[in-house]
Protein backbone atom coordinates (compact mmCIF):
# COMPACT_ATOMS: atom_id res chain seq x y z
CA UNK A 1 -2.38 -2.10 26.18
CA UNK A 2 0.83 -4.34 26.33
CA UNK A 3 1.80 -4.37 29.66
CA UNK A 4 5.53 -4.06 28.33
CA UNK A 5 4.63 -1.10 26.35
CA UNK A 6 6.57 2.01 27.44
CA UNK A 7 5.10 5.23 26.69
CA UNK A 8 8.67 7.68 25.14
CA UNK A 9 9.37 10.70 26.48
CA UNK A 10 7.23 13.59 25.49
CA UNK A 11 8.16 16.30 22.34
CA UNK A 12 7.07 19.99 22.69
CA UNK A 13 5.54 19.16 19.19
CA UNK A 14 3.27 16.54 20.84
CA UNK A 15 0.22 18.38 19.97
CA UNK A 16 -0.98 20.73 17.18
CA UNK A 17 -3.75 21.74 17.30
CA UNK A 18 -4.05 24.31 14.39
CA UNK A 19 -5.92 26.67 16.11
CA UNK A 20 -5.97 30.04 13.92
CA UNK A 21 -3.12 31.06 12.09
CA UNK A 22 0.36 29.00 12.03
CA UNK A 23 2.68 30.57 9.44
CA UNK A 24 5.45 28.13 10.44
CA UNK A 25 3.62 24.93 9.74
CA UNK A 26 4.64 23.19 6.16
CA UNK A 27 2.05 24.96 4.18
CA UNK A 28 1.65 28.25 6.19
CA UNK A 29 -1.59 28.30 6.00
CA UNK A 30 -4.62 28.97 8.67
CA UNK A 31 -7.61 26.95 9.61
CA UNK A 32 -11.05 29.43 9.22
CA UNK A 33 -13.83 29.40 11.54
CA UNK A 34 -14.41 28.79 15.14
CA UNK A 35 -12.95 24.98 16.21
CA UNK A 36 -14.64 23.63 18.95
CA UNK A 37 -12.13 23.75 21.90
CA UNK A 38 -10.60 20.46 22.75
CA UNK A 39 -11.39 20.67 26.35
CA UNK A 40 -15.23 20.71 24.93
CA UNK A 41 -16.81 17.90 26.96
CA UNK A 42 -19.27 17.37 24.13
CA UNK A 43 -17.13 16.52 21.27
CA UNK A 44 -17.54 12.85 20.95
CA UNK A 45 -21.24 13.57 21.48
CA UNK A 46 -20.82 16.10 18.42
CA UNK A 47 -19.27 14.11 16.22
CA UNK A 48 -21.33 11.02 16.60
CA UNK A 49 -24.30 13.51 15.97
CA UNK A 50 -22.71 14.56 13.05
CA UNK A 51 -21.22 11.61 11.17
CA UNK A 52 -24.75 10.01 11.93
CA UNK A 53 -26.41 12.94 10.16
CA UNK A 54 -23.89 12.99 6.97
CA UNK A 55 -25.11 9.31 6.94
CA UNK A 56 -23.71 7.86 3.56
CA UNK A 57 -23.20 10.92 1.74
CA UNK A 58 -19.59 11.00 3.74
CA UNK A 59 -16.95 8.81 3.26
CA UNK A 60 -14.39 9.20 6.52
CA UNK A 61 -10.90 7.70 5.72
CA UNK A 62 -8.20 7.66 8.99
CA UNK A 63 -4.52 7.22 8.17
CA UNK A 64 -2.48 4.88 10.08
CA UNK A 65 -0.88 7.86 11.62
CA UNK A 66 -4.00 9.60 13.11
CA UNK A 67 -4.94 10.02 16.35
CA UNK A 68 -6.84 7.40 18.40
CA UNK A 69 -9.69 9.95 18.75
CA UNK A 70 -9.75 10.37 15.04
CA UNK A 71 -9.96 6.56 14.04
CA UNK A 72 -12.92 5.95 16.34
CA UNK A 73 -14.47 7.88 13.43
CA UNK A 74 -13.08 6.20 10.24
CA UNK A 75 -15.05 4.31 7.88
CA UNK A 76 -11.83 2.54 7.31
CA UNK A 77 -7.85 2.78 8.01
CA UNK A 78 -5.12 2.12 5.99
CA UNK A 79 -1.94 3.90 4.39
CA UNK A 80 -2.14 6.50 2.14
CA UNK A 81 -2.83 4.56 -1.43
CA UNK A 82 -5.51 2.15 0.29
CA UNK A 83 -7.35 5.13 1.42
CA UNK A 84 -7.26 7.33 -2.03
CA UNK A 85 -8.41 3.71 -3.30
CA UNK A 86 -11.09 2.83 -1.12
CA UNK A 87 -12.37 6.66 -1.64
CA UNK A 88 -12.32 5.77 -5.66
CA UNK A 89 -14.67 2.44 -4.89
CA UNK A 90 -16.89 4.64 -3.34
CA UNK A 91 -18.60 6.59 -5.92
CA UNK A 92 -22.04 7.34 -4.03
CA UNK A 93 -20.00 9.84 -1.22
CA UNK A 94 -20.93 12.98 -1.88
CA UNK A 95 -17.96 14.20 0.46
CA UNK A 96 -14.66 12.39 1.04
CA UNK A 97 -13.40 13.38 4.72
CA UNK A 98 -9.86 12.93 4.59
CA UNK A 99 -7.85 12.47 7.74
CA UNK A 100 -4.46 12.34 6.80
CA UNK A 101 -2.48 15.22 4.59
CA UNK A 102 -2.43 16.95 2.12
CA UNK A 103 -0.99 14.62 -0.70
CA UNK A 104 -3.20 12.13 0.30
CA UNK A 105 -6.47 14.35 -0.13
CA UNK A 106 -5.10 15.01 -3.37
CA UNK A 107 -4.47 11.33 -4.61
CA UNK A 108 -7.94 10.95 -3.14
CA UNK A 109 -9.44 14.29 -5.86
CA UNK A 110 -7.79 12.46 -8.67
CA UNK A 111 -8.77 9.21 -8.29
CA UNK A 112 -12.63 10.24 -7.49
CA UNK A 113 -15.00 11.32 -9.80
CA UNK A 114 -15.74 15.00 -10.24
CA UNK A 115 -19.40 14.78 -8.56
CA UNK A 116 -17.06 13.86 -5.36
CA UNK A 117 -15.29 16.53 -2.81
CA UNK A 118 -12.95 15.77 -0.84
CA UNK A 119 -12.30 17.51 2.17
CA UNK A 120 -9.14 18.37 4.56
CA UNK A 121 -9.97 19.17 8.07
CA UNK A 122 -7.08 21.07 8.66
CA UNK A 123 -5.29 22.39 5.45
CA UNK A 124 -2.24 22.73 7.84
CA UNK A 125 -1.92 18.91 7.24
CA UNK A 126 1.01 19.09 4.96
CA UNK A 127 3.65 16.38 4.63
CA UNK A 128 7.38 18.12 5.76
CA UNK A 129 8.60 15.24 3.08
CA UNK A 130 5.98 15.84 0.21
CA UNK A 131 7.08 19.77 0.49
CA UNK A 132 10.97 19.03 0.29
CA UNK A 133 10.33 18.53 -3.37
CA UNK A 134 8.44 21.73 -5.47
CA UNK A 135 7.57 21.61 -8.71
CA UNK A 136 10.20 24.61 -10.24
CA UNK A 137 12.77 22.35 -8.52
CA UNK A 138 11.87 19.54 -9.97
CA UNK A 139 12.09 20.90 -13.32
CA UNK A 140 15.08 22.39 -13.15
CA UNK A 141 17.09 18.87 -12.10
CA UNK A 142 15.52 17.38 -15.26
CA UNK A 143 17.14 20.43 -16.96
CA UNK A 144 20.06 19.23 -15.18
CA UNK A 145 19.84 15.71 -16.14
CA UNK A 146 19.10 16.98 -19.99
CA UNK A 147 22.36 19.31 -19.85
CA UNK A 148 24.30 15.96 -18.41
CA UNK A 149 23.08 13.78 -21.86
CA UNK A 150 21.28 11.56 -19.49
CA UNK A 151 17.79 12.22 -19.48
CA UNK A 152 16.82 10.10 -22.24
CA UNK A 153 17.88 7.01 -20.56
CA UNK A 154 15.93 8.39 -16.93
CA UNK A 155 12.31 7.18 -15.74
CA UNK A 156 10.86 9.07 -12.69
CA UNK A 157 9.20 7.52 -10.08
CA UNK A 158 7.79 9.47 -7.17
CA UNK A 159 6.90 8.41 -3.99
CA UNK A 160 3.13 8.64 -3.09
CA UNK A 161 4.57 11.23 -0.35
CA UNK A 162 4.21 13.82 -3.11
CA UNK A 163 2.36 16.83 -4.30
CA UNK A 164 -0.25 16.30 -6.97
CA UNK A 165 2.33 18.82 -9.40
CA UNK A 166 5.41 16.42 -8.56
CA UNK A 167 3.19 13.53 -9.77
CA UNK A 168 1.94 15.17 -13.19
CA UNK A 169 5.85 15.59 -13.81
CA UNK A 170 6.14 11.76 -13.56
CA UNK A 171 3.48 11.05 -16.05
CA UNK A 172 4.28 13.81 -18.04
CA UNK A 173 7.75 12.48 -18.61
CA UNK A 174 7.09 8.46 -19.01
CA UNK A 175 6.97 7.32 -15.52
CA UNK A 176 4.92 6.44 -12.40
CA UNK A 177 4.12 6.29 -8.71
CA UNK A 178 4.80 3.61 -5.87
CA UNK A 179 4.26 3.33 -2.73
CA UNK A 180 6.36 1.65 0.11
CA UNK A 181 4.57 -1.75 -0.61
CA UNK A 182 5.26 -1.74 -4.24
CA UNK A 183 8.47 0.24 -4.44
CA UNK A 184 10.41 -2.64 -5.52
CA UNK A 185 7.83 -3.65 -8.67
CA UNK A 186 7.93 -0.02 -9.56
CA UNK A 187 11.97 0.13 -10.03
CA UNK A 188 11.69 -2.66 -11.87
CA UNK A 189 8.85 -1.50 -14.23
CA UNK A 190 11.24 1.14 -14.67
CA UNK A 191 14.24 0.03 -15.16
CA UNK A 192 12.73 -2.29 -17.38
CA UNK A 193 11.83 0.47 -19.80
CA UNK A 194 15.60 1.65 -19.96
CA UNK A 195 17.27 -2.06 -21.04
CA UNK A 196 17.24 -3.41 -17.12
CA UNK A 197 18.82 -3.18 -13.91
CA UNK A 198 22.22 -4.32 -15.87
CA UNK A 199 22.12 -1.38 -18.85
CA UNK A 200 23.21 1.77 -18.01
CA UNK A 201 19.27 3.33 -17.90
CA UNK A 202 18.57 5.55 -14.67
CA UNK A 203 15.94 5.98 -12.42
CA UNK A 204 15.47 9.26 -11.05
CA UNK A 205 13.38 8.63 -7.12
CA UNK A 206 11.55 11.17 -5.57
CA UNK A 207 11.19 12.53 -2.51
CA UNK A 208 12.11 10.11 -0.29
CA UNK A 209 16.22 9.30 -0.73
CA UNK A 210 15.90 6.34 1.90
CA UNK A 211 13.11 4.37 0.16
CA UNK A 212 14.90 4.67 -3.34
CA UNK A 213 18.18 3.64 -1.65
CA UNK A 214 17.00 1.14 0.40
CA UNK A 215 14.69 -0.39 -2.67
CA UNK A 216 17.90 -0.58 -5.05
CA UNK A 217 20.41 -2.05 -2.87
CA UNK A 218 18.36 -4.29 -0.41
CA UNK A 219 15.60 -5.23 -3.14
CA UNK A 220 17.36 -5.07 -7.19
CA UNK A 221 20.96 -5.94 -5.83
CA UNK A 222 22.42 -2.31 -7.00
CA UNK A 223 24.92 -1.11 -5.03
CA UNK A 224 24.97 2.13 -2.43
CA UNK A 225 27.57 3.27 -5.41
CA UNK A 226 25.26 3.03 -7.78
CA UNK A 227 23.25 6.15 -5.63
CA UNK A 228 23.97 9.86 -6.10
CA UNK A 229 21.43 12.44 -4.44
CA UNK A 230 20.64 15.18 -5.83
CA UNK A 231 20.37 18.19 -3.61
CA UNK A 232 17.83 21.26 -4.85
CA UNK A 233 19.59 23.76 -2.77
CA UNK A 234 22.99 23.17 -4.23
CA UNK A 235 23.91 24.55 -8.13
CA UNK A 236 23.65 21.27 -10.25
CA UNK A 237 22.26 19.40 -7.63
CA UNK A 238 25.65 19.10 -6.39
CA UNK A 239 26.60 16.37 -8.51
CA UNK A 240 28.67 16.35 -11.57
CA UNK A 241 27.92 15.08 -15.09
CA UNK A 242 29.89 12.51 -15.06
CA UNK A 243 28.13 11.17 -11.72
CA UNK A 244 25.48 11.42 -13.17
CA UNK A 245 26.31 9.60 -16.00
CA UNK A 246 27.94 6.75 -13.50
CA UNK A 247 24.90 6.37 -11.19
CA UNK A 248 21.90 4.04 -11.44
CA UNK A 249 19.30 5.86 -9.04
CA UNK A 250 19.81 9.36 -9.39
CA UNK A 251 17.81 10.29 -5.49
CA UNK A 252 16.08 13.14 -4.65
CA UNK A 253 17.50 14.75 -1.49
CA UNK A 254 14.33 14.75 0.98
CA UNK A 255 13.20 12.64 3.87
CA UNK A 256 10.50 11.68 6.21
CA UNK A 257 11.27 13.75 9.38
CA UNK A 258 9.85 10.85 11.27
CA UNK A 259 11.68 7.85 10.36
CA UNK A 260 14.66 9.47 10.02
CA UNK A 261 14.95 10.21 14.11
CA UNK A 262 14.96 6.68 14.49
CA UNK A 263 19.01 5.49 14.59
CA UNK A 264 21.23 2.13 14.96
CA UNK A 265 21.87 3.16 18.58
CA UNK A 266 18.49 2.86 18.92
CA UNK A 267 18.32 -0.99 17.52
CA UNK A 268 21.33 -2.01 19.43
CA UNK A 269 19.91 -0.42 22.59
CA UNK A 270 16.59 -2.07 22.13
CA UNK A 271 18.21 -6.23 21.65
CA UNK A 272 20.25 -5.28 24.64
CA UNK A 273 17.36 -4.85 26.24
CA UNK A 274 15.01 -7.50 25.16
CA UNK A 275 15.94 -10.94 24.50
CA UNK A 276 14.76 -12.23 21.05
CA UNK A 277 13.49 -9.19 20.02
CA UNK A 278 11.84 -8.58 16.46
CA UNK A 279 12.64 -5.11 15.33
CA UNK A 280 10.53 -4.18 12.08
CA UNK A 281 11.12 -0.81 10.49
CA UNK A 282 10.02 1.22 7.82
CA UNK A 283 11.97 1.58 5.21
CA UNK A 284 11.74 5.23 4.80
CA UNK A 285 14.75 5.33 7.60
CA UNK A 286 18.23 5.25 6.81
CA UNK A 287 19.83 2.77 5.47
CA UNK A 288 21.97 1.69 8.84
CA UNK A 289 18.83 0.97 10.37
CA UNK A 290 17.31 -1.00 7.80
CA UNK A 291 20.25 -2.79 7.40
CA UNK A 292 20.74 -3.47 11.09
CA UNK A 293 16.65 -4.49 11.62
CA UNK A 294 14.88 -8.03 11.37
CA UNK A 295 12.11 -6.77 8.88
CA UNK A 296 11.50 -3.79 6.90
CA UNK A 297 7.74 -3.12 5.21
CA UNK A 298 5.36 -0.37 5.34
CA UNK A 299 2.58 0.47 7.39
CA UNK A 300 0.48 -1.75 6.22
CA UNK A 301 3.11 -4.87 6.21
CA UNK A 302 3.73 -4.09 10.03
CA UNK A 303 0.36 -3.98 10.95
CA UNK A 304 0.20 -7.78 9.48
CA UNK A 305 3.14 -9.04 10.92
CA UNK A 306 1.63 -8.28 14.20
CA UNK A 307 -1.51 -9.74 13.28
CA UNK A 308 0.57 -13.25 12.22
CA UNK A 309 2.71 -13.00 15.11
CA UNK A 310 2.75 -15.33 17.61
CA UNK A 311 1.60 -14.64 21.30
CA UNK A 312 4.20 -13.59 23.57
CA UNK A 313 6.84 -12.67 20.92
CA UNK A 314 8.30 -9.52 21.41
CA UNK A 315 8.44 -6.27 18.92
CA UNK A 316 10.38 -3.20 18.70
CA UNK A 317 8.50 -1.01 16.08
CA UNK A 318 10.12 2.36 14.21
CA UNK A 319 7.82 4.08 12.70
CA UNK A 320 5.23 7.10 14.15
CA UNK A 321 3.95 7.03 17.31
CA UNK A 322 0.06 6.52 17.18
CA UNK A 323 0.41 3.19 15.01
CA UNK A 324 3.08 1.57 17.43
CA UNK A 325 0.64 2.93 20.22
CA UNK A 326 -2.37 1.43 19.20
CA UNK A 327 -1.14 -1.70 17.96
CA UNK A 328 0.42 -2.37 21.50
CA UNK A 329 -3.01 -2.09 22.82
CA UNK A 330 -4.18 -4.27 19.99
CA UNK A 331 -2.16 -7.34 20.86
CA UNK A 332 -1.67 -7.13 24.74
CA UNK A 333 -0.27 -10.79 24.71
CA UNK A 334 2.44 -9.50 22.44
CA UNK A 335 5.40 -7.49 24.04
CA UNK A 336 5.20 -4.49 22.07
CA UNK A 337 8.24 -1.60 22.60
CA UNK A 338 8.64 1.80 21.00
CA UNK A 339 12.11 1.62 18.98
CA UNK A 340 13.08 5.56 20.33
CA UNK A 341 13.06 6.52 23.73
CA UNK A 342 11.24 10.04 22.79
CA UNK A 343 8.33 10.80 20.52
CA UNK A 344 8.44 10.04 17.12
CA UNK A 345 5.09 11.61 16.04
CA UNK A 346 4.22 13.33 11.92
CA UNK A 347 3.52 16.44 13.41
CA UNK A 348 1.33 17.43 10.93
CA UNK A 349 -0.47 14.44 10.26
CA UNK A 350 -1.52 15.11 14.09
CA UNK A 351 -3.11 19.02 13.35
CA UNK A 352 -6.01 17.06 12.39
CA UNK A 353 -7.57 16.24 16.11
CA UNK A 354 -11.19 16.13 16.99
CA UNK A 355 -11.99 19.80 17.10
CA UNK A 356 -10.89 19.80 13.71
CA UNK A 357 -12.87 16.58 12.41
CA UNK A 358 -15.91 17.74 14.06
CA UNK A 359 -16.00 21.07 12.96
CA UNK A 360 -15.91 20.13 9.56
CA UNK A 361 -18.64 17.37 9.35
CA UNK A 362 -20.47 20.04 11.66
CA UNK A 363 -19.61 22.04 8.61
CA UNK A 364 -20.81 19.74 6.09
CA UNK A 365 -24.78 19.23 7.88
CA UNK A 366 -24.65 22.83 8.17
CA UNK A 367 -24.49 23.08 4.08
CA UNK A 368 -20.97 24.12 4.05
CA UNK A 369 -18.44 22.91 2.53
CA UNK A 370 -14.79 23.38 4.40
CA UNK A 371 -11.57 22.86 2.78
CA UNK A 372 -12.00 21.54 -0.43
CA UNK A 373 -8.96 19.91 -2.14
CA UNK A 374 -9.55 20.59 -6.01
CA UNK A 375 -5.98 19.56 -7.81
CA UNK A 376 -5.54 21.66 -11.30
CA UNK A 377 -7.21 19.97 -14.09
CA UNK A 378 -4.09 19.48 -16.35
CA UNK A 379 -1.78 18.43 -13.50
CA UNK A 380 -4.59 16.15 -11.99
CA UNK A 381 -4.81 14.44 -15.64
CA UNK A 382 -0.58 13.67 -15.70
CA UNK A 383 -1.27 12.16 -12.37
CA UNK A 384 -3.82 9.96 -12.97
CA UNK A 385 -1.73 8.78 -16.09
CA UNK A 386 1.09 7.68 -13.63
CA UNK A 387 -1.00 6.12 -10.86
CA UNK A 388 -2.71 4.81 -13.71
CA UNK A 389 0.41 3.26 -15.01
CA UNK A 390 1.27 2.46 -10.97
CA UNK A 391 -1.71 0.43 -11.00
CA UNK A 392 -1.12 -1.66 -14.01
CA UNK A 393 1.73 -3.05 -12.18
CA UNK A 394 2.12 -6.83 -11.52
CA UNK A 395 0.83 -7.57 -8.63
CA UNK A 396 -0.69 -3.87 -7.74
């Protein structure tokens, strides 16, 4: 690892294991059967046995996110829409082991065929972000929008960091999905189907408030005035008509619990302390970060900007833990820093741990099949119709 790597301060929500039930966790649900215990000397030894006896009727994806004892097991790594992509090009799996969440699991069911199933290790794997927008909420801000006279002239777009429901509403109503990568070709997809970023047509983002806001202003030259966010919990969304009818992006009120720790403090801290620094965000934090960072990009775009740096430049990374860990120890003759002083880990991306991974392919060669994730046929076909329309984008 980077010798100038310093490892933050530890959370109390470091590890989560999942073990039995957790009523608190995002989908309040508990993991059944016996998990191996993580102090079991023999799990490596388990879960090579395994994966080498599911052979090629498993497909084992690892999200950016997971743990390093987790990747030593994926087929491949990536962010969320690679993986639910690379589980589509693989039509022969029998049995799609997905190590990420739950949204991603079910991207990965509606974009495989129906002789596939894909499998959760933990179903406590939710996404705190995904579950800040339901489905009965969503509906009733379009009713909102409707009411306001302004729905006609409104495309949704949702966030990949979404529920397989919130993504049928998007199709269902005209619109599509993007991702971090592609946010900006998205908006302008959409906007382009209400006269243009200079008409008075609306885009209405979901979940994630930052990524729309960021997008708009940094990306299509709107303004933060041309924002209103709509909150769920208030009556109306706690916006008026007439905002409504003023605004451009019409945001969804939810967040990544993650990037949104990370602060400007934390930037000017960071330059303070190292010369020359790079600091590359995500641009699912706030919008006085972004603005107040060298680069902003997703997962994927950070991983190659470390890849096509040059030796002995130095990085200050915000976004989760396990990918700023491991690409430290990736490029050792970078200097590679943590952007918070304390742990910035998706808590519930990390429920899925070895014990959990091994006792489902154990699972699996034992005939059984653990944690299916089957999304309803009617909502699954309104997804596929907006990824579908996601992935006729230029340049997708």
């Amino acid at each position: 690892m980077s010798a100038t790597f310093t490892e933050p301060t530890a959370s109390p929500l470091l590890h989560l294991l999942g073990q039995g039930v957790d009523l608190a966790s995002e989908r309040g649900v508990e993991c059944t059967g016996e998990l191996p215990s993580p102090s079991d000397p023999t799990l490596v030894e388990r879960a090579r046995a395994a994966r080498e006896a599911l052979g090629d009727r498993a497909f084992v994806l690892g999200h950016h996110y997971q743990r390093d004892e987790v990747i030593a097991f994926a087929d491949v790594t990536g962010d969320s829409f690679k993986l639910a992509r690379e589980a589509a090009a693989r039509p022969d799996a029998e049995f799609i082991i997905f190590c990420g969440v739950h949204f991603m699991a079910e991207s990965a069911d509606i974009l495989t065929s129906d002789a596939q199933r894909v499998i959760l290790p933990d179903l406590a794997a939710g996404c705190s972000m995904a579950d800040m927008a339901r489905i009965n909420q969503v509906d009733e801000a379009w009713d909102v929008l409707v009411e306001a006279g302004v729905a006609d002239r409104t495309v949704p777009v949702t966030y990949m960091n979404s529920s397989a429901a919130i993504k049928a509403f998007t199709g269902r109503h005209g619109g599509t999905v993007c991702t971090s990568s592609n946010a900006q070709v998205a908006l302008r997809w959409a906007f382009d189907q209400v006269g243009g970023t200079h008409g008075d047509g609306k885009v209405f983002f979901l979940p994630d408030q930052h990524l729309g806001r960021n997008t708009a202003v940094r990306e299509l030259g709107l303004s933060l005035e041309d924002c209103v966010v709509f909150d769920p919990r208030r009556p109306g969304g706690g916006v008026s008509a007439e905002e409504l009818r003023r605004a451009r992006m019409i945001l969804w009120r939810g967040h990544c619990s993650v990037h949104g720790r990370f602060s400007v403090r934390n930037v000017e801290e960071i330059r303070a302390k190292v010369p020359g620094v790079n600091v590359l965000v995500h641009p699912e934090c706030t919008h006085d970060v972004v603005s107040a960072a060298d680069l902003v990009g997703s997962t994927e775009f950070i991983v190659r900007a470390l890849e096509a740096s040059e030796p002995g430049s130095a990085w200050a990374i915000g976004t989760e833990l396990n990918l700023v860990r491991r690409l430290a120890h990736r490029f050792p003759d970078r200097q590679v820093h943590y952007l918070d002083s304390t742990v910035c880990i998706c808590s519930t991306m990390n429920r899925i741990d070895l014990p959990h991974l091994v006792w489902a392919m154990e699972s699996l060669v034992a005939g059984r099949v653990p944690n299916q994730i089957v999304v309803d046929a009617d909502d699954a076909h309104w997804a596929r119709v907006a990824l579908d329309q996601m992935l006729a984008l230029p340049g997708i």
